[in-house]
N, C-alpha and C. Protein backbone atom coordinates (compact mmCIF):
# COMPACT_ATOMS: atom_id res chain seq x y z
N UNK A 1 -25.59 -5.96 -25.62
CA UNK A 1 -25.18 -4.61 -25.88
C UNK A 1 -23.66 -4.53 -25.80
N UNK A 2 -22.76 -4.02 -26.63
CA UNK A 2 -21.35 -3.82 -26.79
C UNK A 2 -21.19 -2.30 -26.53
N UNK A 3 -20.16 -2.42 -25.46
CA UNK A 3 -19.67 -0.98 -25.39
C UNK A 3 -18.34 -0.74 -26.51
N UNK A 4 -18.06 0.47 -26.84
CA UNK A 4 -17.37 0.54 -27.57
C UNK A 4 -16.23 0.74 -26.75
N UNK A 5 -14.82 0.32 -27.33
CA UNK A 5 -13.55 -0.03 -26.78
C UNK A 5 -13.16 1.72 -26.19
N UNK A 6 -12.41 1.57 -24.88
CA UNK A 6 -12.28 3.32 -24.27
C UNK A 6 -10.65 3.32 -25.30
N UNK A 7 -11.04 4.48 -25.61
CA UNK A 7 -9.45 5.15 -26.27
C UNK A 7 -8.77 6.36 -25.60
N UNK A 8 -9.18 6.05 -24.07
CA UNK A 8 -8.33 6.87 -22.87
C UNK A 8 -6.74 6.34 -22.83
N UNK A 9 -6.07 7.07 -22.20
CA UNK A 9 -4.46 6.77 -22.28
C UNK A 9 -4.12 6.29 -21.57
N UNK A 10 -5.30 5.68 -20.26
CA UNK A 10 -5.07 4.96 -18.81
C UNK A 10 -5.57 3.78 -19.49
N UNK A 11 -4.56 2.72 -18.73
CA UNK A 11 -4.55 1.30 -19.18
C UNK A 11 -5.59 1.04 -18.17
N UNK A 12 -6.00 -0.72 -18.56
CA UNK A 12 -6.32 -1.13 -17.60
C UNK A 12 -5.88 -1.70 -16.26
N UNK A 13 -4.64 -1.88 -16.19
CA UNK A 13 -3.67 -2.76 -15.56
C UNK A 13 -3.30 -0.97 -14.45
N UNK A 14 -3.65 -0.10 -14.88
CA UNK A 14 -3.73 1.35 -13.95
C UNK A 14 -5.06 1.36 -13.43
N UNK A 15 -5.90 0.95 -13.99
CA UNK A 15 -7.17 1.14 -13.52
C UNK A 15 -7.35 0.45 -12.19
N UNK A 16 -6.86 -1.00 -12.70
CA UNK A 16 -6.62 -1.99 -11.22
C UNK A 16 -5.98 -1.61 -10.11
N UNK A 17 -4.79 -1.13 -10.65
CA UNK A 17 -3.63 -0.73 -9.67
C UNK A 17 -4.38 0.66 -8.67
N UNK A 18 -4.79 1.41 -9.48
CA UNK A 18 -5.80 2.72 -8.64
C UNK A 18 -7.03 1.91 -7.59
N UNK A 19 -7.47 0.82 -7.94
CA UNK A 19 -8.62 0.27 -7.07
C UNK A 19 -7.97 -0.51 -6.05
N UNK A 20 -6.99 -1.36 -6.43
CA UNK A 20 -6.38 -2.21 -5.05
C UNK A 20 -5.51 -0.64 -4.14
N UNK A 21 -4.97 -0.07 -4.59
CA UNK A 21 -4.01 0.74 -3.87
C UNK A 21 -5.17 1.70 -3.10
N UNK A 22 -6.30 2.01 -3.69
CA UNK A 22 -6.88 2.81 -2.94
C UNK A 22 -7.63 2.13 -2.34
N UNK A 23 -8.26 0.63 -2.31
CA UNK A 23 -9.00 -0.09 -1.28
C UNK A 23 -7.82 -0.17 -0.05
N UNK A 24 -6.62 -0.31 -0.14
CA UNK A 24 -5.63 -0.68 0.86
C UNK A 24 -5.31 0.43 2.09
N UNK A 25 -5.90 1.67 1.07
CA UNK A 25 -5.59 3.45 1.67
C UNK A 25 -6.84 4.09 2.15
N UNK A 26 -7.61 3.21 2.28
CA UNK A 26 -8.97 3.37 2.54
C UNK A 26 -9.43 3.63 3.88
N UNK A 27 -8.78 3.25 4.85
CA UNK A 27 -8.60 3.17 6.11
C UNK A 27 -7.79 3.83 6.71
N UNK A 28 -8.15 4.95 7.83
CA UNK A 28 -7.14 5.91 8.48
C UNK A 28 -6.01 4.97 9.07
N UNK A 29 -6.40 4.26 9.55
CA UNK A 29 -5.12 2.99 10.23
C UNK A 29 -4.07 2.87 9.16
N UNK A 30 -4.35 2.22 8.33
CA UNK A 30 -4.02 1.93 7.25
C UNK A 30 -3.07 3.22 6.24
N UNK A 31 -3.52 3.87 6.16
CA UNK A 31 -2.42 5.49 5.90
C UNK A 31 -1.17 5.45 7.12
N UNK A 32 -1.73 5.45 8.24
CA UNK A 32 -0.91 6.18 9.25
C UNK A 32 0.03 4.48 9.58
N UNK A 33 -0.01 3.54 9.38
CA UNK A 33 0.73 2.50 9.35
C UNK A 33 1.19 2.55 8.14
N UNK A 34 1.28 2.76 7.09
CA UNK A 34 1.99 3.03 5.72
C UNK A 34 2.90 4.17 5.96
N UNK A 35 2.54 4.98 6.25
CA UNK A 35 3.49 6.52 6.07
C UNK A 35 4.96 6.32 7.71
N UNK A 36 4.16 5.50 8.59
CA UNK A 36 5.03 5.01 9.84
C UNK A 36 6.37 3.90 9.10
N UNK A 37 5.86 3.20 8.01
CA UNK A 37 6.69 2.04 7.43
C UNK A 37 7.92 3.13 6.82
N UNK A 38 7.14 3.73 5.94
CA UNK A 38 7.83 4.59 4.98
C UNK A 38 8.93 5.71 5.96
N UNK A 39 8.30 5.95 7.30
CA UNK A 39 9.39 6.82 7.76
C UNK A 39 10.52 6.29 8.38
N UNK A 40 9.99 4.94 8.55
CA UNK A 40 11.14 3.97 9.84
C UNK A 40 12.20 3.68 8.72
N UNK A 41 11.86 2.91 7.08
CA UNK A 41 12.48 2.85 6.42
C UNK A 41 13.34 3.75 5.47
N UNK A 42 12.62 4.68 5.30
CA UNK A 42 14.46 6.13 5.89
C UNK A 42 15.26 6.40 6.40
N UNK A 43 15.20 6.37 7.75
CA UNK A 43 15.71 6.00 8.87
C UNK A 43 16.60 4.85 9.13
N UNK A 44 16.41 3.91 8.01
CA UNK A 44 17.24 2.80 8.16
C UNK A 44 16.63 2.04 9.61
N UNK A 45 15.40 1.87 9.78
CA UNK A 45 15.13 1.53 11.18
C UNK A 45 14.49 0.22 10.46
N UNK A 46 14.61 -0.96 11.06
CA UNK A 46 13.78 -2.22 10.89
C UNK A 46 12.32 -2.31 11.74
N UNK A 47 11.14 -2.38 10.53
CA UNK A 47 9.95 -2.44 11.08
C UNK A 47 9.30 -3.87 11.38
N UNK A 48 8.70 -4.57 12.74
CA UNK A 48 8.21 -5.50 13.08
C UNK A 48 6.68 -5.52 13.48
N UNK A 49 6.23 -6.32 13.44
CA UNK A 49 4.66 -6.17 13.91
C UNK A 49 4.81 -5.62 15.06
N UNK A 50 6.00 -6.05 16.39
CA UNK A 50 5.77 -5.69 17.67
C UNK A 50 6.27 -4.21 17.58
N UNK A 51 6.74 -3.53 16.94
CA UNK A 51 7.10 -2.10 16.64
C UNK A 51 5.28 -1.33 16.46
N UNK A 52 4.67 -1.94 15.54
CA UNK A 52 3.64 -1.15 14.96
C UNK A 52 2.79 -1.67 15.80
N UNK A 53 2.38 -2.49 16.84
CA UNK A 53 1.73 -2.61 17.97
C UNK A 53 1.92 -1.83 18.99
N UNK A 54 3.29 -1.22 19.39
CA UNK A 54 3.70 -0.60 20.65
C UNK A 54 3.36 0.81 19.97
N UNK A 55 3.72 0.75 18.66
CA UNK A 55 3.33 2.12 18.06
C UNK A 55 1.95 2.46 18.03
N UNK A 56 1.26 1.81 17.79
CA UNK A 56 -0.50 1.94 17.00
C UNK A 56 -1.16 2.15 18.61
N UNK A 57 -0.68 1.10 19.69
CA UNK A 57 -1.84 0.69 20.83
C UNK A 57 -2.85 -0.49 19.63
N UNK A 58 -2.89 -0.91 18.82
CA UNK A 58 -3.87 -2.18 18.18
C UNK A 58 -3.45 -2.95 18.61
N UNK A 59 -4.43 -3.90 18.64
CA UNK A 59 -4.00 -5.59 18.83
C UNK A 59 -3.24 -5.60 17.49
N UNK A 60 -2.71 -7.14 18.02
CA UNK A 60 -1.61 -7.80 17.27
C UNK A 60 -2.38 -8.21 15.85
N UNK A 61 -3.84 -8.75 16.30
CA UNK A 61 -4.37 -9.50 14.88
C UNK A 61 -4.96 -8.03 14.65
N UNK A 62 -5.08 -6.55 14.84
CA UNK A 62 -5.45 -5.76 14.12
C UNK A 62 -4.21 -5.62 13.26
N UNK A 63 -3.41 -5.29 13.39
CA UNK A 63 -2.03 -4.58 12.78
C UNK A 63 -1.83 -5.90 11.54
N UNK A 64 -1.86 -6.97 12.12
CA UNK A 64 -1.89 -8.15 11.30
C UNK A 64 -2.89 -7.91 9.88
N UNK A 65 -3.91 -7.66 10.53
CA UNK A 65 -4.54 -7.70 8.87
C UNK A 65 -4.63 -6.29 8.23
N UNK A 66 -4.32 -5.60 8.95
CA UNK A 66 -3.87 -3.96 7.95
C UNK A 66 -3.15 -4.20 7.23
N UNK A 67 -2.06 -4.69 8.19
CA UNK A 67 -0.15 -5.15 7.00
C UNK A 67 -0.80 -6.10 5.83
N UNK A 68 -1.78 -7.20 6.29
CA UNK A 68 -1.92 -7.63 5.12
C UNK A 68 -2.32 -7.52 4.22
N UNK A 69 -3.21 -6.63 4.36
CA UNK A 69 -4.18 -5.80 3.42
C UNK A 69 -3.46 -4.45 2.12
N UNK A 70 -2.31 -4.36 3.13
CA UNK A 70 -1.15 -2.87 2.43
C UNK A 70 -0.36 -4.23 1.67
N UNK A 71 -0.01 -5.30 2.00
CA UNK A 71 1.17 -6.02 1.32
C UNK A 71 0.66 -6.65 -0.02
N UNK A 72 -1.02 -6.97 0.25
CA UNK A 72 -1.64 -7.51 -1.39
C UNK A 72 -1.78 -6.41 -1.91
N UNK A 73 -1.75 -4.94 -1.50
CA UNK A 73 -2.19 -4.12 -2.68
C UNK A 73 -0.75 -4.01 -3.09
N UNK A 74 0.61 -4.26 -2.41
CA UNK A 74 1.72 -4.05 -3.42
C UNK A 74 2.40 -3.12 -2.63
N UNK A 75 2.21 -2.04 -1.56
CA UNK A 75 2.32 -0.82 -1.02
C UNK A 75 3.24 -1.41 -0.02
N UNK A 76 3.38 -2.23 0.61
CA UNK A 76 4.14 -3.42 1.83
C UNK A 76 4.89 -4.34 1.12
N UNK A 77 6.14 -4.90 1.58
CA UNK A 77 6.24 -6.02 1.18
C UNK A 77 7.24 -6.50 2.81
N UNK A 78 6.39 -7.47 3.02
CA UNK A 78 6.79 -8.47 3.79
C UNK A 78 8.23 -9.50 3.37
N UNK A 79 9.60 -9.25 4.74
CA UNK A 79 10.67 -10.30 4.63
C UNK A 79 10.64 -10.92 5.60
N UNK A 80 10.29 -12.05 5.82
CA UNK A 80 10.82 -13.11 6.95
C UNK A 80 12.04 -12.94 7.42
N UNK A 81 12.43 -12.80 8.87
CA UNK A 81 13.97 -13.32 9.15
C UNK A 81 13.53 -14.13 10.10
N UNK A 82 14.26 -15.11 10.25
CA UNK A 82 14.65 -15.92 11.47
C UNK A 82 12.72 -16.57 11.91
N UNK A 83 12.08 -15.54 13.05
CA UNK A 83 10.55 -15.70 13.65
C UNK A 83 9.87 -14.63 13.27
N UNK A 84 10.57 -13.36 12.83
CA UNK A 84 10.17 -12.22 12.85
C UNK A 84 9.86 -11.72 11.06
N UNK A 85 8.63 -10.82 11.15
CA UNK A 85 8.44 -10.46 10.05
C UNK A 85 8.68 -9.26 9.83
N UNK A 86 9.31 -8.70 8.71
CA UNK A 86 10.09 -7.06 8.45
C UNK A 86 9.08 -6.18 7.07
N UNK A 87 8.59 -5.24 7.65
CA UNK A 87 7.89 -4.72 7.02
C UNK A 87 8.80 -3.29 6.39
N UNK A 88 8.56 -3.03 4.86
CA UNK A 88 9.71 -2.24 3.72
C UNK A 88 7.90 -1.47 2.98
N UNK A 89 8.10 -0.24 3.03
CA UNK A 89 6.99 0.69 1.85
C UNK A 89 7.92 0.65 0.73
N UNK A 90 6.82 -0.09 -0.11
CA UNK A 90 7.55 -0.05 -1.47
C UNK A 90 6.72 1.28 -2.45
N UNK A 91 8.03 1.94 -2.78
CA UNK A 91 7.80 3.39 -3.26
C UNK A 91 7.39 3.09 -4.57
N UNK A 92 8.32 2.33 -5.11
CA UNK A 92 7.68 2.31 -6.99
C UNK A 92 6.31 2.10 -7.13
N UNK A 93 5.66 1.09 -6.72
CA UNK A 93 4.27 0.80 -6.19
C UNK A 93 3.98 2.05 -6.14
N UNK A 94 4.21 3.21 -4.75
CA UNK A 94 3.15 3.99 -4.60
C UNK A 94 3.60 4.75 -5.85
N UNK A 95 4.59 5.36 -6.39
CA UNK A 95 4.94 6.32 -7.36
C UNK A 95 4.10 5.53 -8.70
N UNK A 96 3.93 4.43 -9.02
CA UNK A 96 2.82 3.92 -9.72
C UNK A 96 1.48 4.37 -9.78
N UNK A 97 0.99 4.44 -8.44
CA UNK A 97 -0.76 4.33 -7.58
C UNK A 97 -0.22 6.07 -8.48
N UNK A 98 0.50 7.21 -8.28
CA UNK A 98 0.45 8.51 -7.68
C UNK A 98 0.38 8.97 -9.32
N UNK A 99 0.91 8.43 -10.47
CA UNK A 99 1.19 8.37 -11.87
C UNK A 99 -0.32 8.00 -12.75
N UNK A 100 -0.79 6.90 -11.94
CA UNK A 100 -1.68 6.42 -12.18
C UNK A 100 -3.12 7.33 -12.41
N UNK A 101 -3.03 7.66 -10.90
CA UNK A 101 -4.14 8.87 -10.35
C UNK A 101 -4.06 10.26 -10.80
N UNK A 102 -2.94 10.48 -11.15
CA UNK A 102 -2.43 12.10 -12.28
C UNK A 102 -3.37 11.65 -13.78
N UNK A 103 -2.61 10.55 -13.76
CA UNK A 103 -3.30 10.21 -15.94
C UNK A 103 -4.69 10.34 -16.10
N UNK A 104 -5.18 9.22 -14.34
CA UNK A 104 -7.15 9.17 -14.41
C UNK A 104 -7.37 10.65 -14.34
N UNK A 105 -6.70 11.22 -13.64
CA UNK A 105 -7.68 12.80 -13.34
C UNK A 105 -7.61 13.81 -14.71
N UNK A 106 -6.69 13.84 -15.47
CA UNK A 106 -6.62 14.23 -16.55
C UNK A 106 -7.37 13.65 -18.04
N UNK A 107 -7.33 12.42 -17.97
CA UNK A 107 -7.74 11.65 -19.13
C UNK A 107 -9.08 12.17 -19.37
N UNK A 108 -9.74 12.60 -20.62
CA UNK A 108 -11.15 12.67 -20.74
C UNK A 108 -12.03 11.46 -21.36
């Protein structure tokens, strides 16, 4: 059986981007450690795992696999310095996910 090709104005490469960004946002942790990245990095404040541990109360391997989970959907991006890892909310990403989710809700 062949479906016929969609002639919606949402790509597929949005379609993806809406499923990883919202599997990543899926989790209350996971929001409230994103929107914490996003405020420290206004602030000009440098974010570390041991920041979002003292912040959260989580263990270390919880916070660990949230961050990792926000950094494959694109929403995080992880810099090494020195031992320490520096966590940056990357906005274009979310202004992507937020563009994305306007077009799906409109598109018929």
């Amino acid at each position: 059986m062949r479906l016929r090709k969609d002639t919606d104005d949402i790509q597929e490469d949005e379609i993806l981007l809406i499923a990883k960004v919202s599997d990543a946002l899926a989790h209350p942790a996971r929001i409230k450690i994103f929107r914490y990245i996003m405020q420290a990095n206004r602030a000009m404040v440098l974010v570390c795992n041991k920041d979002l541990v003292e912040h959260f109360d989580y263990a270390q391997a919880t916070i660990s696999q949230h961050t990792k989970k926000l950094a494959e959907s694109g929403l995080v991006e992880i810099k090494k310095q020195d031992k320490f890892s520096y966590y940056y909310a990357n906005l274009g990403v979310l202004m992507q996910y937020l563009n994305a989710t306007k077009k799906f809700s409109v598109t018929q």
